[in-house]
N, C-alpha and C. Protein backbone atom coordinates (compact mmCIF):
# COMPACT_ATOMS: atom_id res chain seq x y z
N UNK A 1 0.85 -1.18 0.00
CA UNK A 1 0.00 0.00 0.00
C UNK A 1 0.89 1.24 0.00
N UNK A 2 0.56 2.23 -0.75
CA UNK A 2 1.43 3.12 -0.93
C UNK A 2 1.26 3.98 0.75
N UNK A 3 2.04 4.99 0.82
CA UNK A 3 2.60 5.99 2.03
C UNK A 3 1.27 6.78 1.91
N UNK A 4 0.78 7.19 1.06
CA UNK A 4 -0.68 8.10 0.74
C UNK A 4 -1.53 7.46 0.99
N UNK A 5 -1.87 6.12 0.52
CA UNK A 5 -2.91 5.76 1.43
C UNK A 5 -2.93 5.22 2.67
N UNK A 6 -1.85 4.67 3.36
CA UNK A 6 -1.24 4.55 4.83
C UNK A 6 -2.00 5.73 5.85
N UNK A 7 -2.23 6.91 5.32
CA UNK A 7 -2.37 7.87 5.95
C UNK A 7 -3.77 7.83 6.34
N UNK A 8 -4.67 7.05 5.75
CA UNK A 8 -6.26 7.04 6.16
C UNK A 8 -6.27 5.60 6.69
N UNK A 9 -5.78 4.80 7.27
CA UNK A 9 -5.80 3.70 7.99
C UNK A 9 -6.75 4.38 9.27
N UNK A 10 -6.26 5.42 9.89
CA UNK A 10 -6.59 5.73 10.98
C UNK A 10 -8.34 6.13 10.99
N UNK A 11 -8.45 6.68 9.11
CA UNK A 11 -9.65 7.25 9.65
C UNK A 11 -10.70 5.80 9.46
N UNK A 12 -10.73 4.51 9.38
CA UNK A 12 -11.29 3.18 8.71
C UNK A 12 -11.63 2.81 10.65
N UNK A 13 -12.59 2.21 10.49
CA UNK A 13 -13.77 1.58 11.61
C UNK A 13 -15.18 1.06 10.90
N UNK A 14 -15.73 -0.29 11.50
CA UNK A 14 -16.11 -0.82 11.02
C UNK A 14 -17.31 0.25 11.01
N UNK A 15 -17.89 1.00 12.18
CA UNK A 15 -19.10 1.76 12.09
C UNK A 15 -19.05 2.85 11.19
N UNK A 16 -17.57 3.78 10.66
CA UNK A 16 -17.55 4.54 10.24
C UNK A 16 -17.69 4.53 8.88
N UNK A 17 -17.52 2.74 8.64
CA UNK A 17 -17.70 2.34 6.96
C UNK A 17 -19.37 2.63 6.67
N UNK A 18 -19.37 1.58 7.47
CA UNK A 18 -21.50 2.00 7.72
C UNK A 18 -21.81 2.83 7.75
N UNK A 19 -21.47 3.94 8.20
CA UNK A 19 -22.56 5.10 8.31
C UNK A 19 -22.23 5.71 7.55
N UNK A 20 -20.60 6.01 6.65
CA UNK A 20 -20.84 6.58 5.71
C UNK A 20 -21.71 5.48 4.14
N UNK A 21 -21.93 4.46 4.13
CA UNK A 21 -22.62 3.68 3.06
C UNK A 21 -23.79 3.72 3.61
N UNK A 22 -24.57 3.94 4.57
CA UNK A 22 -25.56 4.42 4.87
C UNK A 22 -26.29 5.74 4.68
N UNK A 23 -25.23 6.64 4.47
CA UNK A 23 -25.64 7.60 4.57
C UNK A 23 -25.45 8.27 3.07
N UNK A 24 -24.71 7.83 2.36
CA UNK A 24 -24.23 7.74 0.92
C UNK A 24 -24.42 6.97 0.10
N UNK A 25 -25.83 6.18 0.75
CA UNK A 25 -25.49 4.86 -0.75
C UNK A 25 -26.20 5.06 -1.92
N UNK A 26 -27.46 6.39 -1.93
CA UNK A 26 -28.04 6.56 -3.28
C UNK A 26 -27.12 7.10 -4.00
N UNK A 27 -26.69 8.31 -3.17
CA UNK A 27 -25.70 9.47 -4.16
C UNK A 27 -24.52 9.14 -4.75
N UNK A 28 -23.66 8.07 -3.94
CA UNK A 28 -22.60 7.84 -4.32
C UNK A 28 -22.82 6.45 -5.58
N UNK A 29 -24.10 5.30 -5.09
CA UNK A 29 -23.90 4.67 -6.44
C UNK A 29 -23.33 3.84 -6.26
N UNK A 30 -23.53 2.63 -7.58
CA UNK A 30 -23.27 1.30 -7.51
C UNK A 30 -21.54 1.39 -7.59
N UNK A 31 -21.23 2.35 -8.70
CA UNK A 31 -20.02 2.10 -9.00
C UNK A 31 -18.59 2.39 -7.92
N UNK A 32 -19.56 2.85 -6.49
CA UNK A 32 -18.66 3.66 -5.73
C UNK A 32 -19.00 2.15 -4.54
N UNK A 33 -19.84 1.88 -4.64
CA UNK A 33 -20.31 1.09 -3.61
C UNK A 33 -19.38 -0.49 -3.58
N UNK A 34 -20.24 -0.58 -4.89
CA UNK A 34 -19.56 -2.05 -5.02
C UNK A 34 -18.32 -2.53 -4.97
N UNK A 35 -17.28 -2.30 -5.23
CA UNK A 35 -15.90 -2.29 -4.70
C UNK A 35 -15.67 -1.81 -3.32
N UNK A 36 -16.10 -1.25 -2.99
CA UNK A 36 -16.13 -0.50 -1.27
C UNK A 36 -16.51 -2.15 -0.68
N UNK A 37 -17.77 -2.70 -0.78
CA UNK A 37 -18.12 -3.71 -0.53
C UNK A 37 -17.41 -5.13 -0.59
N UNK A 38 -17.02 -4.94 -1.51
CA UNK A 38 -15.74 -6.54 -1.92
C UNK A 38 -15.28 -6.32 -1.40
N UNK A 39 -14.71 -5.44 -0.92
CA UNK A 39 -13.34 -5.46 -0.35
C UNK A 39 -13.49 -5.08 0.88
N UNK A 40 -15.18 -4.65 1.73
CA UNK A 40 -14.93 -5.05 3.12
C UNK A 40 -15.57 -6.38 3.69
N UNK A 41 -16.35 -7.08 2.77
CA UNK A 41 -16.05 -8.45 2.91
C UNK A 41 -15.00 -9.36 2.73
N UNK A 42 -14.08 -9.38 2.06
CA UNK A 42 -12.64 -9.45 2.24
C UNK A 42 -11.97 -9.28 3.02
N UNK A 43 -11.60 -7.91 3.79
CA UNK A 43 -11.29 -7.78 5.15
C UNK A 43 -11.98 -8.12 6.25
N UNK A 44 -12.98 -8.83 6.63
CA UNK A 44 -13.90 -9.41 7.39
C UNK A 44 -13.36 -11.04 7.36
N UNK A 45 -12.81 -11.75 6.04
CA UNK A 45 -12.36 -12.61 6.20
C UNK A 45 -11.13 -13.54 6.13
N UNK A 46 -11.12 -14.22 6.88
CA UNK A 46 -9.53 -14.79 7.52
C UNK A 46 -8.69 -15.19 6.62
N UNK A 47 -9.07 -15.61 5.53
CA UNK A 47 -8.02 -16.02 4.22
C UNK A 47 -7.60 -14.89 4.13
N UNK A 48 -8.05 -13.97 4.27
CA UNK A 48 -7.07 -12.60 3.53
C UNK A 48 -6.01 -12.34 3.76
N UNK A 49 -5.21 -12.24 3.44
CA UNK A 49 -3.32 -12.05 3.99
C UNK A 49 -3.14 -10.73 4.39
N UNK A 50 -2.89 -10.60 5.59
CA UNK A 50 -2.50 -9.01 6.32
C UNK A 50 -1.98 -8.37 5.03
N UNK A 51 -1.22 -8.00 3.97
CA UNK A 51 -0.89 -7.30 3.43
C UNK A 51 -2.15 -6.87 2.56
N UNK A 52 -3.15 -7.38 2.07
CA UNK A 52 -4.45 -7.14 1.19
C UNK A 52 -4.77 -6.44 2.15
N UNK A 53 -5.21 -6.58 3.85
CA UNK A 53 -6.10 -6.24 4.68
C UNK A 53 -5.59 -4.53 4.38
N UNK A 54 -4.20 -4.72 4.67
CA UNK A 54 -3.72 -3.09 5.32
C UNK A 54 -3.80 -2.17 3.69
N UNK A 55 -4.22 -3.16 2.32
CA UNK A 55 -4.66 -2.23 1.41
C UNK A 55 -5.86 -1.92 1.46
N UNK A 56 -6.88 -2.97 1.63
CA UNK A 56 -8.10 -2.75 1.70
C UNK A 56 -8.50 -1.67 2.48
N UNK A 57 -7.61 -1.99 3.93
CA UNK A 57 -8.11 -0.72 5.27
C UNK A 57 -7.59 0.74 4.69
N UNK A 58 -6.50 1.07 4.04
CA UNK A 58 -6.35 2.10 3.90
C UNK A 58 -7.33 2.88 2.52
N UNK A 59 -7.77 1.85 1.65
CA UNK A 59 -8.85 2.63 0.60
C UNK A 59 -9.97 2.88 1.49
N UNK A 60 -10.55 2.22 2.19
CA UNK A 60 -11.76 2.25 2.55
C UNK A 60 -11.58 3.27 3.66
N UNK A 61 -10.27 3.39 4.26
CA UNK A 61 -9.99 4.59 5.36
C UNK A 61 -10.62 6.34 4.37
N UNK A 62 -9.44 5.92 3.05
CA UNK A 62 -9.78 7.30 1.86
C UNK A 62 -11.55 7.73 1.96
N UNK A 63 -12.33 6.33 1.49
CA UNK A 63 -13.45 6.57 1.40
C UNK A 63 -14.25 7.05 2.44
N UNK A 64 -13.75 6.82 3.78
CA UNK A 64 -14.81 7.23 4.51
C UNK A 64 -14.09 8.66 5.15
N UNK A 65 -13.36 9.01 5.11
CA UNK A 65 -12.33 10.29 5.22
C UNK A 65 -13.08 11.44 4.81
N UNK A 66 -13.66 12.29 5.64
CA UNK A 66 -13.78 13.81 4.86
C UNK A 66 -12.96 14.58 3.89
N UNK A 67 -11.83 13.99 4.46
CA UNK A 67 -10.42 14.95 3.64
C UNK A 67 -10.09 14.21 1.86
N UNK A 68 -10.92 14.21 0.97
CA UNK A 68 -10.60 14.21 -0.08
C UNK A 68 -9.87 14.97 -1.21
N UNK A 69 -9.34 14.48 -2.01
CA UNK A 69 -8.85 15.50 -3.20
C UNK A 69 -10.11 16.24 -3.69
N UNK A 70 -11.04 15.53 -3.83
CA UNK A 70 -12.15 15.99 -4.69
C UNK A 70 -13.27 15.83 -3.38
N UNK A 71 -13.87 16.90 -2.76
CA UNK A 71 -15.03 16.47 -1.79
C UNK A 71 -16.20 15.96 -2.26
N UNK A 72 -16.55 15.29 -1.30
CA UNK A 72 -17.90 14.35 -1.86
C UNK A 72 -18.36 15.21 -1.82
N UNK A 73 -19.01 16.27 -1.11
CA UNK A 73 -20.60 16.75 -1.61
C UNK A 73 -20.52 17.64 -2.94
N UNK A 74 -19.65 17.85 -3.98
CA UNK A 74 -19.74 18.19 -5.23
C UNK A 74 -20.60 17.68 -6.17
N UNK A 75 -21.35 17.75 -6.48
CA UNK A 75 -22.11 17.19 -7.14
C UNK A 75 -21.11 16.30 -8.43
N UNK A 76 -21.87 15.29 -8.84
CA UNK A 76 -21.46 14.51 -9.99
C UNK A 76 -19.81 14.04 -9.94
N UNK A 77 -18.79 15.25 -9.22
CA UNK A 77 -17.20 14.51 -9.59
C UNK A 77 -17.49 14.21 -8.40
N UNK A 78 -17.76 14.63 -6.95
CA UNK A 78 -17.20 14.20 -5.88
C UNK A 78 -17.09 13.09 -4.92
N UNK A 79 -17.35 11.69 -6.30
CA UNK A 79 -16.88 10.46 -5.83
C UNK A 79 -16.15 9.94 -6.83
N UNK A 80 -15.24 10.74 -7.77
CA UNK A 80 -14.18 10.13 -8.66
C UNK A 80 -12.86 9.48 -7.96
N UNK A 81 -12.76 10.39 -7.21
CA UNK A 81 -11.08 10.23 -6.16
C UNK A 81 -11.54 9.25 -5.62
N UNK A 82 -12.65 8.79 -4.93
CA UNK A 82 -13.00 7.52 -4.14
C UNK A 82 -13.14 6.72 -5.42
N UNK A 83 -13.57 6.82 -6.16
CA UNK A 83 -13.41 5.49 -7.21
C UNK A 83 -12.27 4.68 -7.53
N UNK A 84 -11.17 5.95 -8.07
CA UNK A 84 -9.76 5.57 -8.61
C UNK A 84 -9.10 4.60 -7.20
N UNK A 85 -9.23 5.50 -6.30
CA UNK A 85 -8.67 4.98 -5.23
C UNK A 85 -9.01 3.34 -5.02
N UNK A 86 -10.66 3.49 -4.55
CA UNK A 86 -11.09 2.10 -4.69
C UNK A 86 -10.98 1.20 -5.95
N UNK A 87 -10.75 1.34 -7.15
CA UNK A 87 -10.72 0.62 -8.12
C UNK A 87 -8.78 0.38 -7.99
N UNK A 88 -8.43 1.00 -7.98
CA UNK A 88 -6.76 0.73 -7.71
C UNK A 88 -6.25 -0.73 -6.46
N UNK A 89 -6.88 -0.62 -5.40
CA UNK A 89 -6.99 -1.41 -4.47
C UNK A 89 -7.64 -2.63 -4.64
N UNK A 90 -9.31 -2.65 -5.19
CA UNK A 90 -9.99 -3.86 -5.85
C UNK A 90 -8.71 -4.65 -6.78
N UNK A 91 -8.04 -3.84 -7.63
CA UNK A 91 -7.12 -4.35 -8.53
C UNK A 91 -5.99 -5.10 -7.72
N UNK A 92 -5.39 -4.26 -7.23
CA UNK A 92 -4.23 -4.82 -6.23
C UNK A 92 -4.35 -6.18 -5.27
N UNK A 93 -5.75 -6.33 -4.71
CA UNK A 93 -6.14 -7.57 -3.88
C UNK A 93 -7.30 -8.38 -4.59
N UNK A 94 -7.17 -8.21 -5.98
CA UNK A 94 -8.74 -9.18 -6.47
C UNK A 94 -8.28 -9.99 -6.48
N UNK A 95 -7.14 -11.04 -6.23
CA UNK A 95 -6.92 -12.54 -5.94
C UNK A 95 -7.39 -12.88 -5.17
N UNK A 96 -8.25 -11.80 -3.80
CA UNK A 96 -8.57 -12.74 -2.73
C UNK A 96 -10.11 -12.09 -2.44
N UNK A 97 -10.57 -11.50 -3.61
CA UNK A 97 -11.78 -11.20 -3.52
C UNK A 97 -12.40 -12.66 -3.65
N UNK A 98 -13.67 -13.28 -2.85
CA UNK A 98 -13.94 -14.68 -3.40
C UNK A 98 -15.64 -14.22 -3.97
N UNK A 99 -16.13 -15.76 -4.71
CA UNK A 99 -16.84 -15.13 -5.02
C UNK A 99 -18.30 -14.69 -4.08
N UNK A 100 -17.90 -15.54 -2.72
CA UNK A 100 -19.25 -15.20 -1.75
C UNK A 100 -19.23 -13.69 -1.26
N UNK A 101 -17.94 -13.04 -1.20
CA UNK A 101 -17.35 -11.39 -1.29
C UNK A 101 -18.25 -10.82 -2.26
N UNK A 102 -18.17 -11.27 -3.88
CA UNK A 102 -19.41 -10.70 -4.76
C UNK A 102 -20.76 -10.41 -4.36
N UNK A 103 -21.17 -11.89 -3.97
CA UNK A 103 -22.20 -12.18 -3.43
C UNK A 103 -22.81 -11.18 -2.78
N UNK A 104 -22.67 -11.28 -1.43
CA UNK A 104 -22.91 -10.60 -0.60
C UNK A 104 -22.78 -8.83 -0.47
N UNK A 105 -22.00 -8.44 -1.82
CA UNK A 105 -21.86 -6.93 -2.00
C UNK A 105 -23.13 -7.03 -2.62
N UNK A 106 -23.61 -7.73 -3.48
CA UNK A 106 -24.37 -7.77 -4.90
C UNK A 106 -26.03 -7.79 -3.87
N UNK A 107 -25.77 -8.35 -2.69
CA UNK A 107 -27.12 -8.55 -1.74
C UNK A 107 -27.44 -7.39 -1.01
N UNK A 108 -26.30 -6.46 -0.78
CA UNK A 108 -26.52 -5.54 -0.44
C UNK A 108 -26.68 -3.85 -1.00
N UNK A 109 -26.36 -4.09 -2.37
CA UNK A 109 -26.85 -3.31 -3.18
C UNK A 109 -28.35 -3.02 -3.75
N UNK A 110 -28.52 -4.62 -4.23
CA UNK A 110 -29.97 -4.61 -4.66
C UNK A 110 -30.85 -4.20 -3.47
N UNK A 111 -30.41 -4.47 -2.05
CA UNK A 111 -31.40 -4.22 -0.66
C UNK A 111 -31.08 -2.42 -0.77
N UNK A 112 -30.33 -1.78 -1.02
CA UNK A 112 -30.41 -0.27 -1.18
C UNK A 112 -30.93 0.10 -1.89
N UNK A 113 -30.37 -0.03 -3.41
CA UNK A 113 -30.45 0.31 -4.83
C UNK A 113 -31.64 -0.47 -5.26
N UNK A 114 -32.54 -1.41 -5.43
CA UNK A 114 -33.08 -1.97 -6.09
C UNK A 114 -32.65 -2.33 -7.30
């Protein structure tokens, strides 16, 4: 995990993931969601090799972080920086995304999103 994202480890908690996907899950969208999701079912489970975890924890730290490059409440860009970020990380640990990780993002989308 790079030194830049190291830096939002601190802001990542399991409630703070929730309440911001709770509180963001129309606006921000499937495309912001769903990788957010793989990859905290992934870190939830024990196959994952501490080095995926401490990538996973630090994207998902970015995402739930006020302090963005681009702030979320901008309309339309201000979940790009959370994308790249999260799509960079999905990339880096999708060997240990499994597919009940899909699953279960995919269960919890349709229960938001329809």
């Amino acid at each position: 995990m790079s030194d830049e994202n190291q830096e939002y480890t601190k802001d990542y908690s399991d409630d703070a993931f929730w309440g911001k996907i709770k509180s963001y899950a129309k606006k921000a969208g499937k495309g912001v969601l769903e990788p957010a999701l793989k990859m905290y079912f992934a870190l939830k489970d024990s196959d994952t090799p501490l080095w995926a975890k401490s990538t996973i924890v630090g994207a998902l730290g970015y995402f739930i972080s006020p302090i963005d490059a681009i702030p979320d409440l901008i309309p339309v860009l201000g979940y790009t920086d959370d994308v790249g970020v999260l799509a960079a990380a999905l990339a880096a640990v999708s060997a240990y995304i499994k597919e009940e990780h899909k699953e279960k993002a995919q269960q919890m989308l349709q229960k938001w999103l329809g």
